[in-house]
Protein backbone atom coordinates (compact mmCIF):
# COMPACT_ATOMS: atom_id res chain seq x y z
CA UNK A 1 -11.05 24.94 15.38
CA UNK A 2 -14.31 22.30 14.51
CA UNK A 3 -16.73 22.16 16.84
CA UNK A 4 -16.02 19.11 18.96
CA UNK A 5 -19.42 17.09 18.38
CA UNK A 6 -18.72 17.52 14.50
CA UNK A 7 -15.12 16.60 15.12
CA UNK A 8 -16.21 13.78 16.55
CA UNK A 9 -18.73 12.79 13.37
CA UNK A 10 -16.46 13.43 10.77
CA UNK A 11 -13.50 11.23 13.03
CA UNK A 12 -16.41 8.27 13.16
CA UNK A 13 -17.34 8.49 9.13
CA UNK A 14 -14.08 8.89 7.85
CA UNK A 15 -13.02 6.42 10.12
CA UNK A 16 -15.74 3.57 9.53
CA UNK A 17 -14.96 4.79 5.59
CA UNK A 18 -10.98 3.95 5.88
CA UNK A 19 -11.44 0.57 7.79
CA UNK A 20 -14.38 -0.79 5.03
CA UNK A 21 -12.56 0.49 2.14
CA UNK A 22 -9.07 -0.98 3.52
CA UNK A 23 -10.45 -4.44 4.13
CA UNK A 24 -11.62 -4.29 0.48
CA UNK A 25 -8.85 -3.02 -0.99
CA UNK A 26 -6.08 -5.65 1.29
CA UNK A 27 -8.39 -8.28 0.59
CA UNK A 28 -8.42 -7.84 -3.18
CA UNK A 29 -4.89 -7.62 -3.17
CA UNK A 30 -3.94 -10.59 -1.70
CA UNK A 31 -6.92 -12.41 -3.54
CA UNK A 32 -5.11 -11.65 -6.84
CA UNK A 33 -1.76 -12.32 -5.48
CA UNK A 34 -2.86 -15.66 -4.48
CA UNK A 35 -4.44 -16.29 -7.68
CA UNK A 36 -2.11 -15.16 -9.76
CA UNK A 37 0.22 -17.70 -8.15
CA UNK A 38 -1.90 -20.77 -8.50
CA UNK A 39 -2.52 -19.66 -12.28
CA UNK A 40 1.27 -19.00 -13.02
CA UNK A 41 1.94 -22.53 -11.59
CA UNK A 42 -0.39 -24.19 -13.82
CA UNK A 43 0.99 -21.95 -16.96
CA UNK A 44 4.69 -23.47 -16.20
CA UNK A 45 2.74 -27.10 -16.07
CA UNK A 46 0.92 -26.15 -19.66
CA UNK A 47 3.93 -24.47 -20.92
CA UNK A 48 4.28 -26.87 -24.31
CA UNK A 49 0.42 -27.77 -24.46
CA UNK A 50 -0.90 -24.28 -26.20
CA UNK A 51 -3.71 -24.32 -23.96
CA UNK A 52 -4.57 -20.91 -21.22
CA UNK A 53 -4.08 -21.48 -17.32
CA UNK A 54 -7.40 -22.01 -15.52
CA UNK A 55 -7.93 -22.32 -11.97
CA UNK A 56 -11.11 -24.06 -10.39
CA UNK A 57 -12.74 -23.19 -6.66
CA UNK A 58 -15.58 -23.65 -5.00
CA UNK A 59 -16.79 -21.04 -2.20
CA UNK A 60 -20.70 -20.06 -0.95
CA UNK A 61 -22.32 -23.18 -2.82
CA UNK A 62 -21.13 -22.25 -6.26
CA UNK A 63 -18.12 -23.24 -8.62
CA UNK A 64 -15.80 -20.83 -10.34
CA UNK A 65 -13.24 -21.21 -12.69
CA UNK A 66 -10.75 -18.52 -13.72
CA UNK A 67 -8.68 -18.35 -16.95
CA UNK A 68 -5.68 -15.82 -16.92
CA UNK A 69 -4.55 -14.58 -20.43
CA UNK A 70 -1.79 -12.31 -21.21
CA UNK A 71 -3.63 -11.04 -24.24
CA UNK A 72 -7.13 -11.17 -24.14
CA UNK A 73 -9.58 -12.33 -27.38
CA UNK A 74 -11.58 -9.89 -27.27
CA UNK A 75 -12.35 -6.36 -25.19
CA UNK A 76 -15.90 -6.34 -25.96
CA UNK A 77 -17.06 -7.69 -22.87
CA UNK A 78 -17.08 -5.44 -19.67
CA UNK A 79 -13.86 -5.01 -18.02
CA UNK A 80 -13.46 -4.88 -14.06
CA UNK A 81 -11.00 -2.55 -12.83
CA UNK A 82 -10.19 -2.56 -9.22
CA UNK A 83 -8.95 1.16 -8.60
CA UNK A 84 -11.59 2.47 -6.43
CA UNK A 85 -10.79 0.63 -3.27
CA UNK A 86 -7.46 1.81 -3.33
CA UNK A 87 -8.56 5.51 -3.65
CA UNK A 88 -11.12 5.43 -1.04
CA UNK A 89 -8.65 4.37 1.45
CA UNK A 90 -6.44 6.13 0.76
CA UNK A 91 -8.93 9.51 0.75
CA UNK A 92 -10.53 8.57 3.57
CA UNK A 93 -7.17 8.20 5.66
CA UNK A 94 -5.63 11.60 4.56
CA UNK A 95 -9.06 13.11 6.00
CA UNK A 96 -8.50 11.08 9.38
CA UNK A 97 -4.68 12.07 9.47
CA UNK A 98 -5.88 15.85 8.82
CA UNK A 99 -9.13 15.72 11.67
CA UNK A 100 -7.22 13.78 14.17
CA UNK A 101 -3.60 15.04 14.13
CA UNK A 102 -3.35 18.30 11.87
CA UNK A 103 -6.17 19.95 13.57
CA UNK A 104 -5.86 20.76 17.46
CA UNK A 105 -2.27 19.02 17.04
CA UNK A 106 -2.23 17.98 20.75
CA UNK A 107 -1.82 14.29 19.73
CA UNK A 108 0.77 15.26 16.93
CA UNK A 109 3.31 17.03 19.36
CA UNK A 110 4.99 16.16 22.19
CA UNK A 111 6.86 18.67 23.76
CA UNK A 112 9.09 16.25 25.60
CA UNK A 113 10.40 15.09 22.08
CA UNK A 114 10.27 18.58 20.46
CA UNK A 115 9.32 21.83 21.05
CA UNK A 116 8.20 22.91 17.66
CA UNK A 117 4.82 25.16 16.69
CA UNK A 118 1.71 22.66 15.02
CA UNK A 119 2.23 24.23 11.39
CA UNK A 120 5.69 22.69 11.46
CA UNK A 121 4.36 19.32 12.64
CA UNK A 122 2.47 19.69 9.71
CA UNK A 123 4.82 20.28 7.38
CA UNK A 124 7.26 17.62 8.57
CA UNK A 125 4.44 15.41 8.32
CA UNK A 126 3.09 16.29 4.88
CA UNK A 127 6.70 16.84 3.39
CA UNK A 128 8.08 12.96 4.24
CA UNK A 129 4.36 11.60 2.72
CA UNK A 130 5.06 13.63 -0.51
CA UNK A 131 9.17 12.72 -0.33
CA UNK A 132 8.33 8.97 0.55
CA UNK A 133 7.01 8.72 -2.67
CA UNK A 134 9.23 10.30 -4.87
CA UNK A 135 12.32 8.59 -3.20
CA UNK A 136 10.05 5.26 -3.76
CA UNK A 137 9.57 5.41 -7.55
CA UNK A 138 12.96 7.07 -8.40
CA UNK A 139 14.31 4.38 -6.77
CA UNK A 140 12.07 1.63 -8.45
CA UNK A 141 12.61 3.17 -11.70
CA UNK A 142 16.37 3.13 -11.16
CA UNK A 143 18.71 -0.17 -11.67
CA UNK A 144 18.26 -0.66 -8.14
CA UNK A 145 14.14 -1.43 -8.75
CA UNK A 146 15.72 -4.50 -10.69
CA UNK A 147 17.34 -6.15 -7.95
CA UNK A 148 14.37 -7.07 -5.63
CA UNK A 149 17.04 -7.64 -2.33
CA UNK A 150 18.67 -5.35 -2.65
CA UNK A 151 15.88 -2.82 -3.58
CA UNK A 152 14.43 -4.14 -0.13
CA UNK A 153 17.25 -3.92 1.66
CA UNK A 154 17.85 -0.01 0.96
CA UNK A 155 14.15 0.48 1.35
CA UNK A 156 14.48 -1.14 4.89
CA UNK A 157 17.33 1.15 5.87
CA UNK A 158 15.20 4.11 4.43
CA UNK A 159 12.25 3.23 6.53
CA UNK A 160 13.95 2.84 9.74
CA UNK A 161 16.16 5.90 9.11
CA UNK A 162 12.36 7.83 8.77
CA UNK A 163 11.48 6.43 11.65
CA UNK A 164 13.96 7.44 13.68
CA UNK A 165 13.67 11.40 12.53
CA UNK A 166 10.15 11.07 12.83
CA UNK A 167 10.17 9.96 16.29
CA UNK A 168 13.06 13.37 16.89
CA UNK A 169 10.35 15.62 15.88
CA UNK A 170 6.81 14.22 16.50
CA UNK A 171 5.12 12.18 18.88
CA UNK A 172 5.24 8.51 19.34
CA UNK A 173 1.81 7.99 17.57
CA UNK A 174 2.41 10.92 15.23
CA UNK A 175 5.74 8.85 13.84
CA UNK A 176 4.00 5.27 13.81
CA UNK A 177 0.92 6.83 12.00
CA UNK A 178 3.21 8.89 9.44
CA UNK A 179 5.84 5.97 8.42
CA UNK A 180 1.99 4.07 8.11
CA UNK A 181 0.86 7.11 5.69
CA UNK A 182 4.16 6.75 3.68
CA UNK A 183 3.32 2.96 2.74
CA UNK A 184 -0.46 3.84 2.35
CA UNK A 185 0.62 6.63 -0.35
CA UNK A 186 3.21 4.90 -2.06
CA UNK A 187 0.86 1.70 -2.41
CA UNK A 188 -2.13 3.83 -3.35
CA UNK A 189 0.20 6.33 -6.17
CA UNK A 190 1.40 2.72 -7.33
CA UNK A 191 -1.89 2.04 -8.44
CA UNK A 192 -3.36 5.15 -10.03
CA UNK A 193 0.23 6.39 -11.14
CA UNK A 194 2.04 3.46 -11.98
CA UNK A 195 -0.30 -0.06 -12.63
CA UNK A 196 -3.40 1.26 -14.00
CA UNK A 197 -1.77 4.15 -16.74
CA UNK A 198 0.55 0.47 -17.67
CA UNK A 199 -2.19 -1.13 -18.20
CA UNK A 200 -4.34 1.31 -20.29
CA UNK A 201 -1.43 1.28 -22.73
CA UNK A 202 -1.59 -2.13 -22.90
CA UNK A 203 -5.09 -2.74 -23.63
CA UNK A 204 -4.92 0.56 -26.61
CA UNK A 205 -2.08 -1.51 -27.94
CA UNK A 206 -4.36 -4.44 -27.99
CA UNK A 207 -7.19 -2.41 -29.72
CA UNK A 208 -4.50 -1.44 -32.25
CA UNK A 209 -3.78 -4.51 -33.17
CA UNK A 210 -0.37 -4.47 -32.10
CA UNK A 211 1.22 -6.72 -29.03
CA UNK A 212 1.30 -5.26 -25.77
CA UNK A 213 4.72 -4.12 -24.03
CA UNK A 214 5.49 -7.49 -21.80
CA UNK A 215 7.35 -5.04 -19.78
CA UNK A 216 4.74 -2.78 -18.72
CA UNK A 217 2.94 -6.05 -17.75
CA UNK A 218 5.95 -6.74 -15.55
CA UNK A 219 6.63 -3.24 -13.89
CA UNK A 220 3.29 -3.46 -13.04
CA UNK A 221 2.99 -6.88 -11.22
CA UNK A 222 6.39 -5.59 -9.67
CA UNK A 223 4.42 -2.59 -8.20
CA UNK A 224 1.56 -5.25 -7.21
CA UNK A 225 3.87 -7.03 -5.33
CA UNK A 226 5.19 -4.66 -3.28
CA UNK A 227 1.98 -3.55 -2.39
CA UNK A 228 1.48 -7.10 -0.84
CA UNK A 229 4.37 -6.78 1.30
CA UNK A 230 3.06 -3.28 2.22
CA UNK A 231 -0.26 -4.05 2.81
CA UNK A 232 0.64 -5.81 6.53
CA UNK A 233 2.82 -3.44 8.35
CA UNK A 234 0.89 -0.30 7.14
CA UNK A 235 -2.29 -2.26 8.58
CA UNK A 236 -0.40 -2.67 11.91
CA UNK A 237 0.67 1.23 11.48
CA UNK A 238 -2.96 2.48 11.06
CA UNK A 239 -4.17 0.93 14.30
CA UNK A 240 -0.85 2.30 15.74
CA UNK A 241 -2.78 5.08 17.79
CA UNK A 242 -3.20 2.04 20.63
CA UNK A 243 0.83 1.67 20.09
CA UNK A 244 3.62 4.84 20.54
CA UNK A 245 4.90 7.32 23.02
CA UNK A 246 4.63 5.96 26.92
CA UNK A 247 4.01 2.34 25.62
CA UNK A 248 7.20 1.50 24.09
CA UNK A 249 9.51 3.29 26.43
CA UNK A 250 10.77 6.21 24.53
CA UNK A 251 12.25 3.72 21.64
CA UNK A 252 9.82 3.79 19.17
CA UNK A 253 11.30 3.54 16.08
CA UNK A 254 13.18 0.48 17.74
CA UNK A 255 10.18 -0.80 17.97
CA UNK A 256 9.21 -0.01 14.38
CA UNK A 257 12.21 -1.51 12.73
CA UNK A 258 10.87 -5.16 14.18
CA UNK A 259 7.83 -4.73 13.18
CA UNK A 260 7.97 -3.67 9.82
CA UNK A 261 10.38 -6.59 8.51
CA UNK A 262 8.15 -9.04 10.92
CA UNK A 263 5.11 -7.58 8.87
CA UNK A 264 6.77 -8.42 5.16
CA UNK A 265 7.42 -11.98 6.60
CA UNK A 266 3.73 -12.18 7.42
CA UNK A 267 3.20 -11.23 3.87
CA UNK A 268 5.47 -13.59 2.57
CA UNK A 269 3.50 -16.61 4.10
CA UNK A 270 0.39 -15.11 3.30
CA UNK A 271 1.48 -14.63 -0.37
CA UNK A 272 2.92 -18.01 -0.31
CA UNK A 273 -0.49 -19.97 1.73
């Protein structure tokens, strides 16, 4: 067991850690989504014309313009990944899930649910983070990842089928914070696993000389995507320790399954705005 005072430190750092690095990393998600919807309207209006999309804004007393490319003219200026945001969340919440639930356990476990020891807790909970994932991308890599409903329509049975088991075994809170921990990973391995290797392949093809793969280019804003419809309920799921167990009566993975979908709505509009 931690001694409680340092408990209590590390729960405030990695805490204040998870919350900064999560508004950077949701806001530059849905700053790109945006953008990258303005810009792919004006390439459909410059379709015939030859010339590259740019967008103009204004914000803190300056003007900006922006010019997508699919192929860059050069790689000789300085590149800006956006990786980092996505890892420090991501870090920084496995280290709150570990201080706050796997250690002590008394907020993981309820025995009125389930009388089970805290090293199975822990298992259950670090087995559906890792199986999340892989059920995730075989699934996206399937057929299936090529028919977007449909893709979300299985997901959505997936999710509230977790939910449900979850909430057999674990707490209220331990359920809500472990479905949240399962969109967190996935969203986090679809960066560092799945966009960023696409597109180092695609900028060593350009530095070949040879065209880039169009359909890494595509998997990868697929994978963006999804993120953005992610990125809402999981925030909802993180705060989720105010949520669970005597405040929803007992039902809540009920409660879960209208949330989630009311969460990728939210997205939706905000993608769309």
């Amino acid at each position: 067991m931690i001694n409680p005072t340092i408990s209590e430190w590390l729960n405030f750092i990695a805490r204040w850690v998870h919350v900064f690095a999560g508004i950077m990393w949701v806001g530059t998600t849905y700053y790109f989504t945006w953008l990258d919807a303005r810009l792919s309207e004006e390439e459909k209006a410059l379709l015939n014309t030859g010339k590259g999309a740019q967008l103009w804004m204004v914000h803190s007393g300056g003007f900006y313009v922006v010019e997508k490319r699919k192929v860059p003219d050069e790689l000789s200026r300085k590149l800006h990944w956006f990786r980092w945001e996505a890892a420090t969340t991501w870090l920084s919440g496995l280290a709150l899930l570990i201080i706050v639930y796997y250690i002590g356990g008394g907020v993981l476990i309820d025995r009125d649910v389930a009388d089970i020891s805290l090293g199975t807790a822990v298992g259950i909970g670090i087995g559906v983070l890792i199986l999340g994932w892989l059920v995730y991308d075989l699934l996206m890599i399937s057929p299936l990842g090529r028919h977007e409903r449909l893709f979300a329509l299985i997901s959505y049975i997936l999710v509230v089928g977790a939910a449900y088991g979850l909430t057999r075994v674990l707490s209220g809170r331990g359920a809500y914070i472990h479905i949240g921990a399962i969109f967190g990973t996935i969203m986090a391995a679809n960066v560092w696993l799945r966009i960023l290797p696409a597109q180092r392949k695609m900028i060593d093809a350009i530095k070949a000389g040879k065209k880039p793969d169009e359909r890494l280019a595509g998997q990868a804003k697929l994978r963006s995507k999804q993120n953005t419809f992610m990125a809402v309920p999981v925030v909802f799921l993180m705060i989720s320790n105010h949520f669970g167990g005597s405040t929803t009566g007992g039902y809540d993975w009920v409660h879960l399954a209208i949330l989630v979908p009311a969460g990728w709505l939210a997205a939706k509009f905000i993608r769309r705005a």
